[in-house]
PDB file of N, CA and C in Angstrom:
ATOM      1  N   UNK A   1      -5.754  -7.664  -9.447  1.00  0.00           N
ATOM      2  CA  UNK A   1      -5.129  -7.371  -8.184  1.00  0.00           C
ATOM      3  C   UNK A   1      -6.125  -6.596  -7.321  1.00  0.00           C
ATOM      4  N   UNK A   2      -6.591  -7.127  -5.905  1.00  0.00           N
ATOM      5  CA  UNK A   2      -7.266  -6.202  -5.283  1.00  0.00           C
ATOM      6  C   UNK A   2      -6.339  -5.054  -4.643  1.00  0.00           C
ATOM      7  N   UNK A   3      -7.512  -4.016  -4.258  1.00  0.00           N
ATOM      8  CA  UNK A   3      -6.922  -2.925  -3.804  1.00  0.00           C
ATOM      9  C   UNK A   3      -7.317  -2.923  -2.338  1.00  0.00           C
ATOM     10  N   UNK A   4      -6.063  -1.672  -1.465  1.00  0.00           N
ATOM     11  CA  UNK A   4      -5.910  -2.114  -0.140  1.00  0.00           C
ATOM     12  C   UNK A   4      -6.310  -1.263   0.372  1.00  0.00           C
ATOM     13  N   UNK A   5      -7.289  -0.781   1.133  1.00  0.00           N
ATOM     14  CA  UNK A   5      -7.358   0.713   1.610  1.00  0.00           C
ATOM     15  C   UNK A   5      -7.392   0.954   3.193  1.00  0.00           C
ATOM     16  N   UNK A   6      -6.649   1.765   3.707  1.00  0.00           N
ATOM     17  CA  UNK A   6      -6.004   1.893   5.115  1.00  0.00           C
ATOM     18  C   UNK A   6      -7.043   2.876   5.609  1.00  0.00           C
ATOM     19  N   UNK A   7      -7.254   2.872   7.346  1.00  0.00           N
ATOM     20  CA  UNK A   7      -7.667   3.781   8.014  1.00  0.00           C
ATOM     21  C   UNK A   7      -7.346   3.383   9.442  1.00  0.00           C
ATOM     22  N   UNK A   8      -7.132   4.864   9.648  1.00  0.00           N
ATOM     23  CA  UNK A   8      -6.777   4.580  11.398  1.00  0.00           C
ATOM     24  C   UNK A   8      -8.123   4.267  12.419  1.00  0.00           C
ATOM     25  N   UNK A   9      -8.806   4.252  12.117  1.00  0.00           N
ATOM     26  CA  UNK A   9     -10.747   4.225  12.890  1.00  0.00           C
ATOM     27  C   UNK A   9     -10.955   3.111  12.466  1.00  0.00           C
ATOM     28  N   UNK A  10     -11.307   2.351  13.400  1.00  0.00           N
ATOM     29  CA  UNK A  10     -11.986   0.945  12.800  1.00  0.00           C
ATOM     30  C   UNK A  10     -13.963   1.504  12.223  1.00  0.00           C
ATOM     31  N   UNK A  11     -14.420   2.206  12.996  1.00  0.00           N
ATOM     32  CA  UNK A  11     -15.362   3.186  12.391  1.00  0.00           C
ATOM     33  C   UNK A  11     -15.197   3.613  10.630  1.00  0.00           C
ATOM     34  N   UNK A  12     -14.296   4.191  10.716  1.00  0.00           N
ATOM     35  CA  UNK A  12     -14.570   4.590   8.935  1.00  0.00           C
ATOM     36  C   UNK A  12     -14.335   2.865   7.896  1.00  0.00           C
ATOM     37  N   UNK A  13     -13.176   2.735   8.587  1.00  0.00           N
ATOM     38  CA  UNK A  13     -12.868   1.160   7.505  1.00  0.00           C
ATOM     39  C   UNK A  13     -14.415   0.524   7.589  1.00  0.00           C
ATOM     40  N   UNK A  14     -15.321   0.378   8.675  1.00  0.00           N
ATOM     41  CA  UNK A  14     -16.397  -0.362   8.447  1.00  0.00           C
ATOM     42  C   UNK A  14     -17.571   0.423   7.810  1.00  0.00           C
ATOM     43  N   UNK A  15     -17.228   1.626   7.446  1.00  0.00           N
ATOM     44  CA  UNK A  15     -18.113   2.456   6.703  1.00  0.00           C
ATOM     45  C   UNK A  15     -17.546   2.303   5.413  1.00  0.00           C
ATOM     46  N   UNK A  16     -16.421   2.136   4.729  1.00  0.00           N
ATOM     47  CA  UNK A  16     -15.790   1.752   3.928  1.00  0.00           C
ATOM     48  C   UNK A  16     -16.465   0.479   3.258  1.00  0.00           C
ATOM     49  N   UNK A  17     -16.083  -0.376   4.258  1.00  0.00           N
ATOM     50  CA  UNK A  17     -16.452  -2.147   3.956  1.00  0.00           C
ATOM     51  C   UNK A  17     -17.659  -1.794   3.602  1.00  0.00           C
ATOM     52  N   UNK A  18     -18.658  -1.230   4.444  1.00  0.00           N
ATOM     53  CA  UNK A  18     -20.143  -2.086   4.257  1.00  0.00           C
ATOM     54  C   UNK A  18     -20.222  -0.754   2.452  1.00  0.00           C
ATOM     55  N   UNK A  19     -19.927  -0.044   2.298  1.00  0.00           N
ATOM     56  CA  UNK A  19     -20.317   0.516   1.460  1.00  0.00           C
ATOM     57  C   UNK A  19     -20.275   0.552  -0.080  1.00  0.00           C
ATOM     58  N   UNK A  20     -18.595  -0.690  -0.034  1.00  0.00           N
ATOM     59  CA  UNK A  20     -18.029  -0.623  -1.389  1.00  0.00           C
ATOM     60  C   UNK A  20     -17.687  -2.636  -0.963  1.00  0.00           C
ATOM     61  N   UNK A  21     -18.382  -3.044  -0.322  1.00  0.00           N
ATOM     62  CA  UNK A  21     -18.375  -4.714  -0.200  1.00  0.00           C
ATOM     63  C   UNK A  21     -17.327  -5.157   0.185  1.00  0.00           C
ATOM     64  N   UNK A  22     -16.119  -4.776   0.683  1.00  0.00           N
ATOM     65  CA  UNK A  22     -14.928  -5.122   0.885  1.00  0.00           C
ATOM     66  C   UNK A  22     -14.892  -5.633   2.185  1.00  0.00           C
ATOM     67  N   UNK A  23     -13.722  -6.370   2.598  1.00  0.00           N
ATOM     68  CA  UNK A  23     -13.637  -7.048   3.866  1.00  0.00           C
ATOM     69  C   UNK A  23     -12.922  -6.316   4.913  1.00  0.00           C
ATOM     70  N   UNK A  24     -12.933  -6.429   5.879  1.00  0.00           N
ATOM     71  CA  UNK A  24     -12.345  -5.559   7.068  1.00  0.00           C
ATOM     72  C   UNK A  24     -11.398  -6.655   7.405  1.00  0.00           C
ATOM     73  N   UNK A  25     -10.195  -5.920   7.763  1.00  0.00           N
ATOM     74  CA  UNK A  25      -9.041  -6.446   8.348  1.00  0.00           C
ATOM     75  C   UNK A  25      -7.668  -5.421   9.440  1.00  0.00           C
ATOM     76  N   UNK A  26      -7.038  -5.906  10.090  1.00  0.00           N
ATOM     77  CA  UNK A  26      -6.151  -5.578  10.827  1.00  0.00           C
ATOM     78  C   UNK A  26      -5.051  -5.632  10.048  1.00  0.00           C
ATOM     79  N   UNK A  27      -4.499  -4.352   9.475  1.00  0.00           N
ATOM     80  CA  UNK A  27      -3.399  -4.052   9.102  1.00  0.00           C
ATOM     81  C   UNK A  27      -2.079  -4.430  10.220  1.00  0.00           C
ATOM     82  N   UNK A  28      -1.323  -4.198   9.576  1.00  0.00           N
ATOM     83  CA  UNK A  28       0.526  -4.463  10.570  1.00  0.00           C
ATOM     84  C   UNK A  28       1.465  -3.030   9.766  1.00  0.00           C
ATOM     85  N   UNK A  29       2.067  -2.109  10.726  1.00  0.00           N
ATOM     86  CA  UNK A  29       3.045  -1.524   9.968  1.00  0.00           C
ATOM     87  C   UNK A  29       4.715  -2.568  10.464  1.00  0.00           C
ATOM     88  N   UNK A  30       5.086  -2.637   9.564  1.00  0.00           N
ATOM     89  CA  UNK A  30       6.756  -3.391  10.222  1.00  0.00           C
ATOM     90  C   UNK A  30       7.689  -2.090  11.448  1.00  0.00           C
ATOM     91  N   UNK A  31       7.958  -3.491  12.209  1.00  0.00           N
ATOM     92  CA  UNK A  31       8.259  -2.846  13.920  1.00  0.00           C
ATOM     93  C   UNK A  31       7.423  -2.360  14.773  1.00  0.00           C
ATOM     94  N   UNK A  32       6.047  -2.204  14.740  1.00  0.00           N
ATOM     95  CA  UNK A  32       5.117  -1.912  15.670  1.00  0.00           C
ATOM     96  C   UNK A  32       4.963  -3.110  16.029  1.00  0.00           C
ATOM     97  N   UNK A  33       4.954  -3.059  17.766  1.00  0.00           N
ATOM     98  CA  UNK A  33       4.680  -3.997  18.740  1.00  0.00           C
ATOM     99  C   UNK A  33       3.304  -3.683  19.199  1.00  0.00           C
ATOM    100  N   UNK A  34       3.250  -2.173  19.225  1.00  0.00           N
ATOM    101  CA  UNK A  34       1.686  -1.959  19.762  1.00  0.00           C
ATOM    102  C   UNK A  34       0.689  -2.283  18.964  1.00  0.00           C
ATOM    103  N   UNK A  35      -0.193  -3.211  19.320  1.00  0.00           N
ATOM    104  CA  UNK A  35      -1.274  -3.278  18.339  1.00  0.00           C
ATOM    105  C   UNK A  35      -2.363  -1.932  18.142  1.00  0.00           C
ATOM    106  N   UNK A  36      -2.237  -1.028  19.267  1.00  0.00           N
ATOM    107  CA  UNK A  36      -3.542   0.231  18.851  1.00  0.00           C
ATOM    108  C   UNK A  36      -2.535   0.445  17.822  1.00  0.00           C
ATOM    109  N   UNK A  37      -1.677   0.855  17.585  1.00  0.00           N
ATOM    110  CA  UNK A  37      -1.245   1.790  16.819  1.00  0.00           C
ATOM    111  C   UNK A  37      -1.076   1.182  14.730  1.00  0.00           C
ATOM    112  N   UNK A  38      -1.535   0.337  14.762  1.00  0.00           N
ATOM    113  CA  UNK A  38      -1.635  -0.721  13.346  1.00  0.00           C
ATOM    114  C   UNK A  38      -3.049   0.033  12.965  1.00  0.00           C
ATOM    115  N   UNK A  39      -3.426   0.123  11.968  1.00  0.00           N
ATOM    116  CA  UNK A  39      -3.986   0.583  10.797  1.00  0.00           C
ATOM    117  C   UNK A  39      -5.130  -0.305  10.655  1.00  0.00           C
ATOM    118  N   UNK A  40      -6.440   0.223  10.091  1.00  0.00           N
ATOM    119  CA  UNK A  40      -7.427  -1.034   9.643  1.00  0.00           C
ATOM    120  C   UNK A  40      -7.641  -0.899   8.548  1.00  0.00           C
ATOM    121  N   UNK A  41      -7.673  -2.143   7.890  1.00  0.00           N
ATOM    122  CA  UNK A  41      -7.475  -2.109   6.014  1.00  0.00           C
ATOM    123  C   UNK A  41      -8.114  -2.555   5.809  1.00  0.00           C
ATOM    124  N   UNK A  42      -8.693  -2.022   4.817  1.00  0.00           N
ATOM    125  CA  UNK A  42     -10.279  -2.523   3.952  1.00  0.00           C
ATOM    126  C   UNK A  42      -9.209  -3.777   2.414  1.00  0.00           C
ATOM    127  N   UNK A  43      -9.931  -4.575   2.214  1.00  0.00           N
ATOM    128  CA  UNK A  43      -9.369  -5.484   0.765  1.00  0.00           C
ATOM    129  C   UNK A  43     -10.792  -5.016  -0.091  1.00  0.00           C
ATOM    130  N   UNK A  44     -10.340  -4.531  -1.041  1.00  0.00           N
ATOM    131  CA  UNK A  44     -11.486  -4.137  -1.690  1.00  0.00           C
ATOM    132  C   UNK A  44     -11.223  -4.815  -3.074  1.00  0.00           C
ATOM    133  N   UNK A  45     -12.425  -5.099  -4.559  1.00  0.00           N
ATOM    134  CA  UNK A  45     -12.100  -5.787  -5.628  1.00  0.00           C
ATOM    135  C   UNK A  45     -11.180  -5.217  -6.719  1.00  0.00           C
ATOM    136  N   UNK A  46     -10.880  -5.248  -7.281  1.00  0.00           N
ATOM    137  CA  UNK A  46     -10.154  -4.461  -8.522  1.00  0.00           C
ATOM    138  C   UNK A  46     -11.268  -3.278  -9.089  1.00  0.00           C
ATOM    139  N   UNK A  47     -12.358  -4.258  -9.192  1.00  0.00           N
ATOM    140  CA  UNK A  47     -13.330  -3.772 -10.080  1.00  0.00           C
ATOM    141  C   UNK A  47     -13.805  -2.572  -9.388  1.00  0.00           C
ATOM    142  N   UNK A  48     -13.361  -2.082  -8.086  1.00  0.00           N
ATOM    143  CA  UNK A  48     -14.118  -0.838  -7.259  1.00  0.00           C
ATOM    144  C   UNK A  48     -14.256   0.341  -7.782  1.00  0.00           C
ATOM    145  N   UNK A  49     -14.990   1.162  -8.065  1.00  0.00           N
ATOM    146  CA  UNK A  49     -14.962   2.227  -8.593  1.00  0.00           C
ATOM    147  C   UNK A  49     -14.118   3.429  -7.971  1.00  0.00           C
ATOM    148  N   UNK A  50     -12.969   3.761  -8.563  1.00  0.00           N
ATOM    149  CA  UNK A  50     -12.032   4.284  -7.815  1.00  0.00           C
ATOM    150  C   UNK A  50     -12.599   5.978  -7.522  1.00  0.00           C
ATOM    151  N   UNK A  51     -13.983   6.163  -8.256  1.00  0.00           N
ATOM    152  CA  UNK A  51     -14.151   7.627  -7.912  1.00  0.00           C
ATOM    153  C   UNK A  51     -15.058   7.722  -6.453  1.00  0.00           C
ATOM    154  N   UNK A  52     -15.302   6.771  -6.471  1.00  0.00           N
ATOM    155  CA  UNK A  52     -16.055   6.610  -5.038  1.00  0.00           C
ATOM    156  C   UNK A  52     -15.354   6.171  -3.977  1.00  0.00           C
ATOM    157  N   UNK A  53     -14.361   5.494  -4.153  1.00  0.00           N
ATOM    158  CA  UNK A  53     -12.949   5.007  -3.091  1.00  0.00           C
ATOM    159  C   UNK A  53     -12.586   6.396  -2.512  1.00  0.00           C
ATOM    160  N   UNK A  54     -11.796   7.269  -3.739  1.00  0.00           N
ATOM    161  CA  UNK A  54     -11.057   8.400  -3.057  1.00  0.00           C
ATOM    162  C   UNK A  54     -12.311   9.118  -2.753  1.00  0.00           C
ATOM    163  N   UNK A  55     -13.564   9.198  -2.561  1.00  0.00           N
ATOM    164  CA  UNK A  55     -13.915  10.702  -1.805  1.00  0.00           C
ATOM    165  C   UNK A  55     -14.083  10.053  -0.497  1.00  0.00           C
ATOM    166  N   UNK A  56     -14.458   8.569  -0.615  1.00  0.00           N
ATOM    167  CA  UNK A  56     -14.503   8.050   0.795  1.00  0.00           C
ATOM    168  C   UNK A  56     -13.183   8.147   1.814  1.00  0.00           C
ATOM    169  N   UNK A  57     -11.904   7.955   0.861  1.00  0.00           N
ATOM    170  CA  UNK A  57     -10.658   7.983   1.228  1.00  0.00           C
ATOM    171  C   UNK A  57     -10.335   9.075   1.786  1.00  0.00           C
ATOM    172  N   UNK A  58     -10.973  10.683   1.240  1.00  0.00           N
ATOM    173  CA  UNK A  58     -10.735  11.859   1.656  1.00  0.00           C
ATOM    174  C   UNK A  58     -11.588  12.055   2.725  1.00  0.00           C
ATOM    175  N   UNK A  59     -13.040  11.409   3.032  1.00  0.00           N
ATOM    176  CA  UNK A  59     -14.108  11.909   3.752  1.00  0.00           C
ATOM    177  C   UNK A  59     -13.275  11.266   5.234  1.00  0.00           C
ATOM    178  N   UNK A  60     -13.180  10.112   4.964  1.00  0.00           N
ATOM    179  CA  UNK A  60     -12.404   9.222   6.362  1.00  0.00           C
ATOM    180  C   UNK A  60     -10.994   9.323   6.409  1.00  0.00           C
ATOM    181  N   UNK A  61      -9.927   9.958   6.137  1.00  0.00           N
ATOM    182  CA  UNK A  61      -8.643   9.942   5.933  1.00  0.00           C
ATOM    183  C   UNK A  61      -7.865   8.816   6.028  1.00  0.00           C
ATOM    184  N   UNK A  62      -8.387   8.135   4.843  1.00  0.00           N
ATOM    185  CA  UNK A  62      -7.410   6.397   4.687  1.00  0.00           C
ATOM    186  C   UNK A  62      -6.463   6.817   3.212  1.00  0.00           C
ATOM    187  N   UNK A  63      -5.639   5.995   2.378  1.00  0.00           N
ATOM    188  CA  UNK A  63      -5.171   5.900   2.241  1.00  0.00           C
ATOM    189  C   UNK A  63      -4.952   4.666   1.142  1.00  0.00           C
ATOM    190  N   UNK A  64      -4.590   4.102  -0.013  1.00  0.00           N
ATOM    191  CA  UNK A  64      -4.507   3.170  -0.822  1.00  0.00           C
ATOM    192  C   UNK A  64      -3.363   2.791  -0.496  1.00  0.00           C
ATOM    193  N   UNK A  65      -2.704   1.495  -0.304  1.00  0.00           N
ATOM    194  CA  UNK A  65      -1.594   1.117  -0.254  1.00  0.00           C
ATOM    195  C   UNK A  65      -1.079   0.610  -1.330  1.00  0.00           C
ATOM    196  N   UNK A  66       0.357   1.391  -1.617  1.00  0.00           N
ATOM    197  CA  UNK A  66       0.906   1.219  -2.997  1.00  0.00           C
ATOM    198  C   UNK A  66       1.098  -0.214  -3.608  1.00  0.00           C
ATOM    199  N   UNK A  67       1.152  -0.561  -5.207  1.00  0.00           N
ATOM    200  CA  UNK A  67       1.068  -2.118  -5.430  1.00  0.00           C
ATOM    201  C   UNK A  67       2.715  -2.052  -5.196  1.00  0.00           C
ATOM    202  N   UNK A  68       3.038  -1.311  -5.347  1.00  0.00           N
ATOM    203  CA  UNK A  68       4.705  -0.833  -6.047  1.00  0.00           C
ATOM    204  C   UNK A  68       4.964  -1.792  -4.757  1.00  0.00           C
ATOM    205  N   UNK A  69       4.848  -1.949  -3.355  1.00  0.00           N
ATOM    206  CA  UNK A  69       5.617  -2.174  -2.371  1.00  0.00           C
ATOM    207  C   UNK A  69       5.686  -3.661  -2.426  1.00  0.00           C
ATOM    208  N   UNK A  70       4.850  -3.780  -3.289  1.00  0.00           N
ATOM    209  CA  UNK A  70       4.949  -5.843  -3.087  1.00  0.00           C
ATOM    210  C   UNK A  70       5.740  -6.309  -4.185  1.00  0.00           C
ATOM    211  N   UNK A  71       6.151  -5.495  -5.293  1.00  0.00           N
ATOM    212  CA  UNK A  71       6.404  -6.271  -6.501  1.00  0.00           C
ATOM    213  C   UNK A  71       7.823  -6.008  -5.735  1.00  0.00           C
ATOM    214  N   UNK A  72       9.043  -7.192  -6.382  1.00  0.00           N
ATOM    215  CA  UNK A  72       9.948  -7.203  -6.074  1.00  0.00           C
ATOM    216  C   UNK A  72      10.999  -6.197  -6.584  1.00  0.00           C
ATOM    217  N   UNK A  73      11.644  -5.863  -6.163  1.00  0.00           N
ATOM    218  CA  UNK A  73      12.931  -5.241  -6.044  1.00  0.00           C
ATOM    219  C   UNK A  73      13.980  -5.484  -7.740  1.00  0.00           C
ATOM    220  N   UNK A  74      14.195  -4.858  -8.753  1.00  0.00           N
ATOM    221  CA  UNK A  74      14.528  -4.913  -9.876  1.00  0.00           C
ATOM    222  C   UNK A  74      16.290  -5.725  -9.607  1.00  0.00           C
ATOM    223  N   UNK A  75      17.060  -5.876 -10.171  1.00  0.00           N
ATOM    224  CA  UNK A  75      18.307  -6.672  -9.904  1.00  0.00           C
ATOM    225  C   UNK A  75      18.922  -4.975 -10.361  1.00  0.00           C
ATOM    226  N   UNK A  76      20.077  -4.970  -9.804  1.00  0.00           N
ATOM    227  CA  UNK A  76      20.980  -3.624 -10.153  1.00  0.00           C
ATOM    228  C   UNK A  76      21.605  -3.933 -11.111  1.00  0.00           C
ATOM    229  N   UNK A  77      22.145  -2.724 -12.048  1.00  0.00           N
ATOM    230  CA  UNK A  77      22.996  -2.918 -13.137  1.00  0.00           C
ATOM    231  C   UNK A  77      24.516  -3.600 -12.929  1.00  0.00           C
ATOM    232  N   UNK A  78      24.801  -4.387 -13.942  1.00  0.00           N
ATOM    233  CA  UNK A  78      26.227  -4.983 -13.823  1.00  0.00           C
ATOM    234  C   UNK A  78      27.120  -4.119 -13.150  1.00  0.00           C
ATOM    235  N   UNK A  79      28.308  -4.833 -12.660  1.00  0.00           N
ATOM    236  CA  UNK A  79      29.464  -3.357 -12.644  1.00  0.00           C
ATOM    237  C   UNK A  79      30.503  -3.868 -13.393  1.00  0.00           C
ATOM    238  N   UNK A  80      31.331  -2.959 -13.404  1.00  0.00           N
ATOM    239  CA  UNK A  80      32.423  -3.283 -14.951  1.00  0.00           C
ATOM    240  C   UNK A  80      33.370  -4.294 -13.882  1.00  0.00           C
ATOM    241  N   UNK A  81      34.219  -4.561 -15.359  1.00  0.00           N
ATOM    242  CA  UNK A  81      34.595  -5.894 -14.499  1.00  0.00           C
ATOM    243  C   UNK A  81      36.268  -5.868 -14.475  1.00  0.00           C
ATOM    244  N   UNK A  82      36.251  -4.211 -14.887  1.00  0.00           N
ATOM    245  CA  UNK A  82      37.801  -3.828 -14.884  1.00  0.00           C
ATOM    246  C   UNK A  82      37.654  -2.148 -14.267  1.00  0.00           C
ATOM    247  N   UNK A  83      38.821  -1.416 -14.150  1.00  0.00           N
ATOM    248  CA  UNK A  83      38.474  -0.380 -14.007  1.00  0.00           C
ATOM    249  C   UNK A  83      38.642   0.290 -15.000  1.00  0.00           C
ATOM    250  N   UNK A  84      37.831   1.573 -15.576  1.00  0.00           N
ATOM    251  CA  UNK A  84      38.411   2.491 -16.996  1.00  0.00           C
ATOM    252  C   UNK A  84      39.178   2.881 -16.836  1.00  0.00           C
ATOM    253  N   UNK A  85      40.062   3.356 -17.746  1.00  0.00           N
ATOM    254  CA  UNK A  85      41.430   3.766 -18.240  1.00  0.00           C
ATOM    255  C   UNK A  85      40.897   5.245 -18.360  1.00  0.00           C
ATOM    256  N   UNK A  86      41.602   6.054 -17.778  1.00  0.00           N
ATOM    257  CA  UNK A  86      41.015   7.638 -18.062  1.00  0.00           C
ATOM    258  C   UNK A  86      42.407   8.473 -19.580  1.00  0.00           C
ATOM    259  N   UNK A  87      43.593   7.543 -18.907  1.00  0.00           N
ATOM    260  CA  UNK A  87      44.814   8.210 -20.065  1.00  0.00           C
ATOM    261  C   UNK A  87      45.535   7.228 -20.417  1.00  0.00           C
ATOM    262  N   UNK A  88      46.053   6.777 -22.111  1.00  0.00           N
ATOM    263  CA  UNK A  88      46.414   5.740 -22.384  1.00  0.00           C
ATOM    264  C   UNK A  88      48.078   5.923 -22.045  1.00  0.00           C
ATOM    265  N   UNK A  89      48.098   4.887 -21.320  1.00  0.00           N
ATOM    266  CA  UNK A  89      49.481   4.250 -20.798  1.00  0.00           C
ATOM    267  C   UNK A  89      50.574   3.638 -21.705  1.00  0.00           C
TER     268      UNK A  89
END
């Protein structure tokens, strides 16, 4: 799975890219119409060395975007299919 890394500066994301080989791209947050206000995201390999990601991440204030947000949504637990009895009748 590649990793996603956010910055508001198209400046740092391309200090990002050229440094750790990754591609530059135009992020989207959902409901922004304004395009200044969208994010620039680096796609970087799996294989990136994550100790060099975060100081870059801290030096430029970007951000990893969680995997958690893409995997789907778990199914909820059953619900009973009667109601419990709290006192026998």
């Amino acid at each position: 799975m590649d990793l996603v890394a956010c910055f508001f500066e198209r400046e740092d994301a391309e200090h990002v890219a050229d440094a750790l080989d990754g591609t530059l791209r135009r992020g989207h947050f959902q409901g922004e119409d304004d395009d200044e206000d969208h994010p620039w995201t680096v796609l970087l390999p799996a294989t990136t060395d994550l100790t060099v990601l975060d100081g870059l991440l801290t030096q430029y204030e970007g951000w990893l975007e969680s995997p958690a947000a893409d995997q789907p949504v778990p199914e909820p637990a059953p619900l009973p299919s009667a109601p419990k009895r709290l006192k026998n009748s």
